[in-house]
N, C-alpha and C. Protein backbone atom coordinates (compact mmCIF):
# COMPACT_ATOMS: atom_id res chain seq x y z
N UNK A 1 110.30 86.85 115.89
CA UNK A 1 110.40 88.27 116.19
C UNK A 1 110.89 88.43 117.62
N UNK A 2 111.25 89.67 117.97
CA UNK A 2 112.10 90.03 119.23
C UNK A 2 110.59 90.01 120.11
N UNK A 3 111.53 90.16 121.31
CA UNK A 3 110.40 90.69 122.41
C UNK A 3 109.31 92.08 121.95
N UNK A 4 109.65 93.12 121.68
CA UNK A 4 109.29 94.00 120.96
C UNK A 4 108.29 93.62 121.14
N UNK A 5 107.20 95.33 120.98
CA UNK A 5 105.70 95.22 120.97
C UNK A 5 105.13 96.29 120.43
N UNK A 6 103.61 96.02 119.88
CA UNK A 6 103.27 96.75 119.29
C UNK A 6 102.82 98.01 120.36
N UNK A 7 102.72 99.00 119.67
CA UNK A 7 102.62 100.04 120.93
C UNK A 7 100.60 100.60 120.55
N UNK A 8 100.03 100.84 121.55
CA UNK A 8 98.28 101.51 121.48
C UNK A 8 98.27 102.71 121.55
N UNK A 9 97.79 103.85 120.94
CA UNK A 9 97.97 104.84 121.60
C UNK A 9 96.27 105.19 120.85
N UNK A 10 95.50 106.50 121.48
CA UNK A 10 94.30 106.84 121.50
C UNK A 10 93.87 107.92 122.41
N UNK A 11 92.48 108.78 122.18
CA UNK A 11 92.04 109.19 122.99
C UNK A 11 92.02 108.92 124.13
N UNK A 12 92.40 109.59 125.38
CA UNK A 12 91.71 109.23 126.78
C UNK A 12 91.51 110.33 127.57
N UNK A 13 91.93 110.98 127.98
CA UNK A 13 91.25 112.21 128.55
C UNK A 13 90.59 113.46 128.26
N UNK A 14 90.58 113.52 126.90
CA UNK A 14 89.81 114.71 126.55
C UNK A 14 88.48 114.03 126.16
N UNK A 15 88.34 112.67 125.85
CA UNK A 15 86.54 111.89 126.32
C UNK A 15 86.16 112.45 127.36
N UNK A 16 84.66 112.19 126.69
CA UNK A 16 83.64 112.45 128.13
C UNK A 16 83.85 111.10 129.52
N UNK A 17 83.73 111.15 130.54
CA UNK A 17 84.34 110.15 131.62
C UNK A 17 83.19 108.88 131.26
N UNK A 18 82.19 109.17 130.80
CA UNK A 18 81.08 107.54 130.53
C UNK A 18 82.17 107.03 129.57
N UNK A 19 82.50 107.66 129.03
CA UNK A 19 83.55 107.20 127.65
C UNK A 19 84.91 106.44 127.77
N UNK A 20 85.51 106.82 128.70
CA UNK A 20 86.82 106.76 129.46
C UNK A 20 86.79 104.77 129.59
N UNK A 21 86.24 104.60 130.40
CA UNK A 21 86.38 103.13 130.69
C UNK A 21 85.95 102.01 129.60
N UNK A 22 85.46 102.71 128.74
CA UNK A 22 85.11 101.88 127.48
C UNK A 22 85.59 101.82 126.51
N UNK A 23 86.84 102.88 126.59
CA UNK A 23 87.99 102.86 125.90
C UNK A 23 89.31 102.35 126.22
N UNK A 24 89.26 102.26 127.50
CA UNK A 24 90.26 101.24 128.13
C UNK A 24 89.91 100.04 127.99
N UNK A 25 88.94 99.72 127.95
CA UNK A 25 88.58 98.47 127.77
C UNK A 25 88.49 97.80 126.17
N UNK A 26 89.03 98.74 125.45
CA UNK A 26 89.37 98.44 123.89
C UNK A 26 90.83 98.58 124.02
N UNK A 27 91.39 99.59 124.61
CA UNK A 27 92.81 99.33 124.38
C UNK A 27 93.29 98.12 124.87
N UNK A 28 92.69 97.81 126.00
CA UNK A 28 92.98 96.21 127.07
C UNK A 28 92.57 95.07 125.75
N UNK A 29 91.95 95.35 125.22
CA UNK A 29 91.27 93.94 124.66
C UNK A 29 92.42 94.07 122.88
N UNK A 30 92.54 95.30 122.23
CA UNK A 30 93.82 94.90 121.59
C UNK A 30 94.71 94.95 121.85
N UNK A 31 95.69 95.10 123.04
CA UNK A 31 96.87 94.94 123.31
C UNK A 31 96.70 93.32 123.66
N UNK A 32 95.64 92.74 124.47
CA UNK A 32 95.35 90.92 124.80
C UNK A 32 95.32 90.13 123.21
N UNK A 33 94.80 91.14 122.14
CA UNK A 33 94.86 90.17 120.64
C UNK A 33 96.71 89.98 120.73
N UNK A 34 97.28 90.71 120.64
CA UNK A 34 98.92 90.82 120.01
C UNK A 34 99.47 89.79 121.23
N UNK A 35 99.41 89.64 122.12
CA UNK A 35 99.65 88.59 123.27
C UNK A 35 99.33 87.28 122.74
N UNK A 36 97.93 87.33 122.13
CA UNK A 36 97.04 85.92 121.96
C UNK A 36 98.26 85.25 120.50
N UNK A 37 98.62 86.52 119.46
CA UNK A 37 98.73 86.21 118.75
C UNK A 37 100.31 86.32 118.25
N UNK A 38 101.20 87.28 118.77
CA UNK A 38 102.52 87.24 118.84
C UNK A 38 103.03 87.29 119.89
N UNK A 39 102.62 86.70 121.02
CA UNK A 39 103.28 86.15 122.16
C UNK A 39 103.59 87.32 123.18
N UNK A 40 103.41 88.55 122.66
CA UNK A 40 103.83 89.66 123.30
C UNK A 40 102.53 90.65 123.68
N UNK A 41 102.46 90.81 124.75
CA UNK A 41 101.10 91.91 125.12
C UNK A 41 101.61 93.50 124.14
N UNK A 42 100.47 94.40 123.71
CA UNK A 42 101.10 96.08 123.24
C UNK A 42 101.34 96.31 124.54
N UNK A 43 102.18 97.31 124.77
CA UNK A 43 102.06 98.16 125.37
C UNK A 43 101.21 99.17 124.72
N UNK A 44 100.52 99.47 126.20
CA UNK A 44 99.20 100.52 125.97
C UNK A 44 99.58 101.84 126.68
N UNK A 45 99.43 102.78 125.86
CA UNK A 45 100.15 104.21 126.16
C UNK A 45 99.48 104.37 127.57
N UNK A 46 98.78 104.34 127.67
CA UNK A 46 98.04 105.17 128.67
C UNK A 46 97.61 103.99 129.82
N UNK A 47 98.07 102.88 130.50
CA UNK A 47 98.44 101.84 131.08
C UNK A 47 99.70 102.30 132.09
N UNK A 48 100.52 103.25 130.81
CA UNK A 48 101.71 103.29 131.64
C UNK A 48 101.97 105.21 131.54
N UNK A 49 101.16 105.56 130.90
CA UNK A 49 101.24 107.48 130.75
C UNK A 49 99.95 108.04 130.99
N UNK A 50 98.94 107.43 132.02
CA UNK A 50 97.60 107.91 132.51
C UNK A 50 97.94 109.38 133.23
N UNK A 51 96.98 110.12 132.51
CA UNK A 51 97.28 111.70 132.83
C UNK A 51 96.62 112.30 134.34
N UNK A 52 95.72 110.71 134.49
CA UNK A 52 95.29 111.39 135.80
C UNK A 52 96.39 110.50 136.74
N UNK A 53 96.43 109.48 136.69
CA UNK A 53 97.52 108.59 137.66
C UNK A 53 98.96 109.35 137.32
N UNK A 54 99.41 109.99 136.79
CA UNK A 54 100.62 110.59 136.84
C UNK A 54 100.73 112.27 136.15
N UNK A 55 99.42 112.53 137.28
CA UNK A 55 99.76 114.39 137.05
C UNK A 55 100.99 114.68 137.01
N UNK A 56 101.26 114.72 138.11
CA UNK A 56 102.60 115.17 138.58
C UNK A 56 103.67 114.71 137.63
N UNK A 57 103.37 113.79 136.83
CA UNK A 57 104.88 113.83 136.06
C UNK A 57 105.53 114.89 134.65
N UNK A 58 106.62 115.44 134.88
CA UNK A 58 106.51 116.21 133.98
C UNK A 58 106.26 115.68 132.16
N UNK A 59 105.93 116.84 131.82
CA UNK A 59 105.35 116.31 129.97
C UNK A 59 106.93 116.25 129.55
N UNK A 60 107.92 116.70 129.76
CA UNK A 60 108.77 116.23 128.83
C UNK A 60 109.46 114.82 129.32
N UNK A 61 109.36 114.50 130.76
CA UNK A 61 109.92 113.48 130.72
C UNK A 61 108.56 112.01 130.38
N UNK A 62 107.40 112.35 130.09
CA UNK A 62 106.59 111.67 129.82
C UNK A 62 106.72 111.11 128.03
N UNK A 63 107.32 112.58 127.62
CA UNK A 63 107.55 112.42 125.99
C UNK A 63 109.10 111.76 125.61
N UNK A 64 110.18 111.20 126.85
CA UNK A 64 111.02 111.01 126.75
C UNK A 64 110.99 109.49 126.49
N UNK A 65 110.13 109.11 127.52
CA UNK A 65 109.73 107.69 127.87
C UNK A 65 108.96 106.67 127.22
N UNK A 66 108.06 108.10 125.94
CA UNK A 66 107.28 107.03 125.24
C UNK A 66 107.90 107.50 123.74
N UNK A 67 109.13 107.96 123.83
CA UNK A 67 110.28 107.81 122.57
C UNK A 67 111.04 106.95 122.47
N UNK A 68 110.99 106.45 123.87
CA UNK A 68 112.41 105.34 123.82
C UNK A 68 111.84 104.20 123.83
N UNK A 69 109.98 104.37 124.30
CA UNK A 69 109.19 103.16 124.06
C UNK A 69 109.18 102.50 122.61
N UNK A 70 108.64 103.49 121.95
CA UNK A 70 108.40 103.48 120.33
C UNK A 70 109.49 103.13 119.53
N UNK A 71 110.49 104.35 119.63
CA UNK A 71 111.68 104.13 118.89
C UNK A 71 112.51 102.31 119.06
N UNK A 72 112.48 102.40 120.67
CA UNK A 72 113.88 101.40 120.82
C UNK A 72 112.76 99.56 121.24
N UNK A 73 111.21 99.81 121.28
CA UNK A 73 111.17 98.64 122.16
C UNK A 73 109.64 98.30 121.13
N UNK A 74 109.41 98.76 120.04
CA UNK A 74 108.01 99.12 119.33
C UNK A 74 108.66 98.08 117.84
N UNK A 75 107.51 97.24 116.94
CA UNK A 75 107.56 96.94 115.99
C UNK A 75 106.11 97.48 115.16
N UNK A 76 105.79 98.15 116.02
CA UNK A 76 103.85 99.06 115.44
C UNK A 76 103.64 99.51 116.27
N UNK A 77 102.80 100.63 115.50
CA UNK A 77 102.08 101.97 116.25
C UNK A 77 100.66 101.62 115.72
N UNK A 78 99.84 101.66 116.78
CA UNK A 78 98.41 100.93 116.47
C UNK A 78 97.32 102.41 117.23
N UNK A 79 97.21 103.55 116.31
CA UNK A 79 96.30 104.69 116.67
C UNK A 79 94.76 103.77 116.80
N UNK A 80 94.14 104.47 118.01
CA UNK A 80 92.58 104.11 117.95
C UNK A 80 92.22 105.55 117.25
N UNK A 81 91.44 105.23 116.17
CA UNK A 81 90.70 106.99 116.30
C UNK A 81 89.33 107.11 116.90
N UNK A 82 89.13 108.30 117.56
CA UNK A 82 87.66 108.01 118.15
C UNK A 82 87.45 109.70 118.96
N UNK A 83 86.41 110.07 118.14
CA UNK A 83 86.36 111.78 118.39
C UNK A 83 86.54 111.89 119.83
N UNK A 84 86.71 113.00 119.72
CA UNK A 84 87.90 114.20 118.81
C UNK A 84 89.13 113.34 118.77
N UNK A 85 89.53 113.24 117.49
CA UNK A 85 90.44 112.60 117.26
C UNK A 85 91.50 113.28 117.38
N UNK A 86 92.51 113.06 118.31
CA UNK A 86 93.89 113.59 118.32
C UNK A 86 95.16 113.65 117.72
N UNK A 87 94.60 112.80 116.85
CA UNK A 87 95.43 112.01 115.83
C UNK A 87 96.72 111.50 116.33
N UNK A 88 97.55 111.43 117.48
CA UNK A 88 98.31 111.30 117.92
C UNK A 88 99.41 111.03 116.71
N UNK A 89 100.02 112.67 116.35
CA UNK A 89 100.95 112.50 115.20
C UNK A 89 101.95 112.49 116.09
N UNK A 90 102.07 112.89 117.57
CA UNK A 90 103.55 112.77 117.94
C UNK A 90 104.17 111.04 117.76
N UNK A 91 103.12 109.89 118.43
CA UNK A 91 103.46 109.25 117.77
C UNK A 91 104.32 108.92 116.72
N UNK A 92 103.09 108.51 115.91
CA UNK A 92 103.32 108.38 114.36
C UNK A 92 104.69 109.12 113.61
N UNK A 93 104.55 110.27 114.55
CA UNK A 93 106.50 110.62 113.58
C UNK A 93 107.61 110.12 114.41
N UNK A 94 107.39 109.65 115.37
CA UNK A 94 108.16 109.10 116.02
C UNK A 94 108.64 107.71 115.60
N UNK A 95 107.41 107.13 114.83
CA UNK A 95 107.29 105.88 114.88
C UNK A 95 108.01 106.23 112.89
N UNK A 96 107.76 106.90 112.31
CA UNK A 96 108.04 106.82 110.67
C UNK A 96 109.81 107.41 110.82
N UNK A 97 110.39 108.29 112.11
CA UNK A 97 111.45 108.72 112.09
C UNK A 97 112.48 107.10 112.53
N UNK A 98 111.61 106.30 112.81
CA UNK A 98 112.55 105.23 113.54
C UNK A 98 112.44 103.38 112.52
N UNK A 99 111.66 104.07 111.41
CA UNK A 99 111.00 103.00 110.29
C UNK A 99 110.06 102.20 110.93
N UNK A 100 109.50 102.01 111.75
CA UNK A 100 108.26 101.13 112.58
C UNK A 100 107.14 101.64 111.46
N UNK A 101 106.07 100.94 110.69
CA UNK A 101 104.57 101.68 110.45
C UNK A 101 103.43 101.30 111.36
N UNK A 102 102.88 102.04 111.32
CA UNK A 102 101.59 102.83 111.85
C UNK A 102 100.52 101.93 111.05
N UNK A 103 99.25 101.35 111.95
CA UNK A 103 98.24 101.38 111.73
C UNK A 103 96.88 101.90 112.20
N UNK A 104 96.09 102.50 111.45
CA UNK A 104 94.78 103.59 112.60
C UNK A 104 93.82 102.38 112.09
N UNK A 105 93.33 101.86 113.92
CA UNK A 105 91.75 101.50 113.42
C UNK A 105 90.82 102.45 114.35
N UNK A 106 89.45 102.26 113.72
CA UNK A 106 88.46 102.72 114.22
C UNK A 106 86.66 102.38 114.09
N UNK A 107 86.12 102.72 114.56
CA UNK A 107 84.99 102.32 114.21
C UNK A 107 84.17 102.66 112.44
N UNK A 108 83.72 101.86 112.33
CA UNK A 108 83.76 102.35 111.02
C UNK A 108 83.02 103.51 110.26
N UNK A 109 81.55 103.60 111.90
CA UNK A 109 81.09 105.01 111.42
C UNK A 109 81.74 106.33 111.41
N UNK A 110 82.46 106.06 112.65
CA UNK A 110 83.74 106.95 113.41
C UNK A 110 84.71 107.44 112.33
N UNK A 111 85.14 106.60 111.48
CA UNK A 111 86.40 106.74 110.43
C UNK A 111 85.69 107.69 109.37
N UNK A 112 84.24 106.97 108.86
CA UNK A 112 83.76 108.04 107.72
C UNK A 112 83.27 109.63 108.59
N UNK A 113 83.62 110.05 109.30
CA UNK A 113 82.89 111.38 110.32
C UNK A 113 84.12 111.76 110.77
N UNK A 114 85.23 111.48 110.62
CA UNK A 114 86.54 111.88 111.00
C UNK A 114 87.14 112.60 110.28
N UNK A 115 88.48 113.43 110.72
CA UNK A 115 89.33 113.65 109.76
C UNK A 115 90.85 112.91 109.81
N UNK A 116 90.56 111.84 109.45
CA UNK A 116 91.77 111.03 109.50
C UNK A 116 92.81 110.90 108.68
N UNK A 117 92.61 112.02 107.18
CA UNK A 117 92.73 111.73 106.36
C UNK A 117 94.26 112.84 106.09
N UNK A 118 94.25 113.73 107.06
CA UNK A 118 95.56 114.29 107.12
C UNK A 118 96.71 113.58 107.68
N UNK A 119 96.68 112.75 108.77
CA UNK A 119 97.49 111.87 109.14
C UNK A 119 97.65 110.67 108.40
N UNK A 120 96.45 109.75 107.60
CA UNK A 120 96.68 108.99 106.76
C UNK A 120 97.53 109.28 105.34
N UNK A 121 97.64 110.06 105.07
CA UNK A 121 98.10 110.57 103.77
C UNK A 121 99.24 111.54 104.03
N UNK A 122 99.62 112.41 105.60
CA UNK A 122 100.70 113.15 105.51
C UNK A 122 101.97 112.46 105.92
N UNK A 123 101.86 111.31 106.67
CA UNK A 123 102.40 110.24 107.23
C UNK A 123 102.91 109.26 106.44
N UNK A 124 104.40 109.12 105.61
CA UNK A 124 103.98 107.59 105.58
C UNK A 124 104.16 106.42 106.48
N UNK A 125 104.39 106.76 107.53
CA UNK A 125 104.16 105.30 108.57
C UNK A 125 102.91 105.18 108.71
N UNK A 126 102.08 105.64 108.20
CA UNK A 126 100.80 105.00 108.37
C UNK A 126 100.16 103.92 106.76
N UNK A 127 100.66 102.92 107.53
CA UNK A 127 100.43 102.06 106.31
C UNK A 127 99.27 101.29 106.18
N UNK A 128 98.37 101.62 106.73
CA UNK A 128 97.14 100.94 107.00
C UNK A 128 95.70 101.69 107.50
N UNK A 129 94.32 101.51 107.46
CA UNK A 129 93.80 101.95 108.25
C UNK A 129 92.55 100.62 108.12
N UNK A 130 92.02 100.44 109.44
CA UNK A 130 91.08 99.33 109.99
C UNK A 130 89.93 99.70 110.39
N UNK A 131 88.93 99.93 109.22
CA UNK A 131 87.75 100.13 110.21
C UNK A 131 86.91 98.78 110.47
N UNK A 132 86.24 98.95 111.85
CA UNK A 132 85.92 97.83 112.46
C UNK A 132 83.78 97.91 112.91
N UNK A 133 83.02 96.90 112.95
CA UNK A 133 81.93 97.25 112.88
C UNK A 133 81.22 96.97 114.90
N UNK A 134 82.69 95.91 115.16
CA UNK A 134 82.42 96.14 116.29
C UNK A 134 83.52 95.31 117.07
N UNK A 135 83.82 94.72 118.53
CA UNK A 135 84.94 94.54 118.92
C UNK A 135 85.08 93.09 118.61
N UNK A 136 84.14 92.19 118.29
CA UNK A 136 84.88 90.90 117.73
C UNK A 136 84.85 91.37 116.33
N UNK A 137 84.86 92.14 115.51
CA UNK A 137 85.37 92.09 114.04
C UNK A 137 86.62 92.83 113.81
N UNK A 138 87.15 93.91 115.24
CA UNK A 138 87.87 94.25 115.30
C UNK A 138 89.48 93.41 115.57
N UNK A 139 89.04 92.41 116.78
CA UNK A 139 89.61 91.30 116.84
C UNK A 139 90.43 90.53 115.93
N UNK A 140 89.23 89.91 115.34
CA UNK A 140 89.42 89.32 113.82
C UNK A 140 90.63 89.88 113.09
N UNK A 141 90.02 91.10 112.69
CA UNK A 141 90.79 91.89 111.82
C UNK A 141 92.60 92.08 112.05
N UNK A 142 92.59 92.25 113.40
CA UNK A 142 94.10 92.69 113.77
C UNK A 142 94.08 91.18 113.71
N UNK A 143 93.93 90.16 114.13
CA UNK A 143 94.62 88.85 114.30
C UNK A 143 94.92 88.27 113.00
N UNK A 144 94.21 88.80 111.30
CA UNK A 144 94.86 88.66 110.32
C UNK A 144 96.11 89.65 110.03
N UNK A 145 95.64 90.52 110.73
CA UNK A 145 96.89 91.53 109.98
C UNK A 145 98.20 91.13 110.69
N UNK A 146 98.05 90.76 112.50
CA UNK A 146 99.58 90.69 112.71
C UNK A 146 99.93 89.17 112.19
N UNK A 147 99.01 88.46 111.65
CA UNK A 147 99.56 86.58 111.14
C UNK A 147 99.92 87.83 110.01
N UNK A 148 99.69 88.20 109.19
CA UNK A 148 100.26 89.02 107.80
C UNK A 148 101.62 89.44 107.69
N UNK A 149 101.72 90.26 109.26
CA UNK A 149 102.94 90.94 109.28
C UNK A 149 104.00 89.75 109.88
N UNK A 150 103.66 88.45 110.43
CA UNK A 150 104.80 87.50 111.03
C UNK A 150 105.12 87.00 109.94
N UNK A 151 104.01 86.94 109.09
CA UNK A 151 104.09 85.99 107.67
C UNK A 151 105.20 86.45 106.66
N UNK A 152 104.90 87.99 106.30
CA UNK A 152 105.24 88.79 105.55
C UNK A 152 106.42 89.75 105.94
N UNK A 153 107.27 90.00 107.07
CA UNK A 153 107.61 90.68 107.86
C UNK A 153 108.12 92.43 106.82
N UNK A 154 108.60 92.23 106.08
CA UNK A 154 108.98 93.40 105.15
C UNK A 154 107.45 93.77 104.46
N UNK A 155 106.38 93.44 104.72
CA UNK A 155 105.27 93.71 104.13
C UNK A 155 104.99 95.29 104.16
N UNK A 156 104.71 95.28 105.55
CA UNK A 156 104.06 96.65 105.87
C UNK A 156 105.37 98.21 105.98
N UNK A 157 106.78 97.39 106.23
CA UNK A 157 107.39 98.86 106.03
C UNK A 157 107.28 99.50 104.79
């Protein structure tokens, strides 16, 4: 596979701030699986589009940057869900307008208490959804799915 990477995207600023760093610290730890396991770190939306580290930048050139991320430099869109779920459909149509699919994981109590089920089903780049019981099963989990997708590569479009 190319350099290409899977892209993270998720809640982060509309969490409560106890919340904030413990969600970076999930996006950090699956963007380090896709490194461990296809040689390539994700890019993590919000690593490089933090709303407090780059007030000042304008929203459209913020939405320019993570189109050309997705579209031109992305082989997956990897949604965290985790209330209030944002569902981040800009994403996801970004990612189904350019043939890349979409996978949502989440916790697994999180997923049944959600409404995930408009983006899972209105979407089809969302070809997957991962619920996880905690961060080494989450681990696990993506490290079969991307051996699946190196294995399988036409699998998941």
């Amino acid at each position: 596979m190319s350099r290409r990477s899977a892209y993270v995207c998720g809640p982060l600023p509309e969490l409560p701030s106890e919340h904030q760093i413990t969600m970076r610290i999930l996006y950090a730890a699956i963007a380090d699986v896709f490194k461990e396991v296809a040689g390539v770190r994700a890019f993590v939306s919000h690593e490089h589009f933090d709303p407090v580290a780059h007030a000042n930048d304008k929203s459209s050139e913020i939405h320019v940057a993570k189109q050309d991320q997705i579209c031109n430099e992305t082989y997956l869109v990897v949604v965290v869900a985790k209330a209030p779920f944002s569902g981040h459909d800009i994403e996801v149509e970004m990612a189904r307008q350019s043939g890349i699919p979409a996978i949502i994981v989440g916790e697994r109590e999180e997923l049944r208490a959600q409404e995930i089920f408009r983006l899972r089903h209105s979407n089809p780049a969302v070809v997957d959804v991962i619920p996880y019981d905690s961060l080494d099963d989450l681990r696990q989990k993506l490290r079969a799915k991307i051996r699946f997708m190196f294995t399988f590569p036409g699998a998941m479009a």
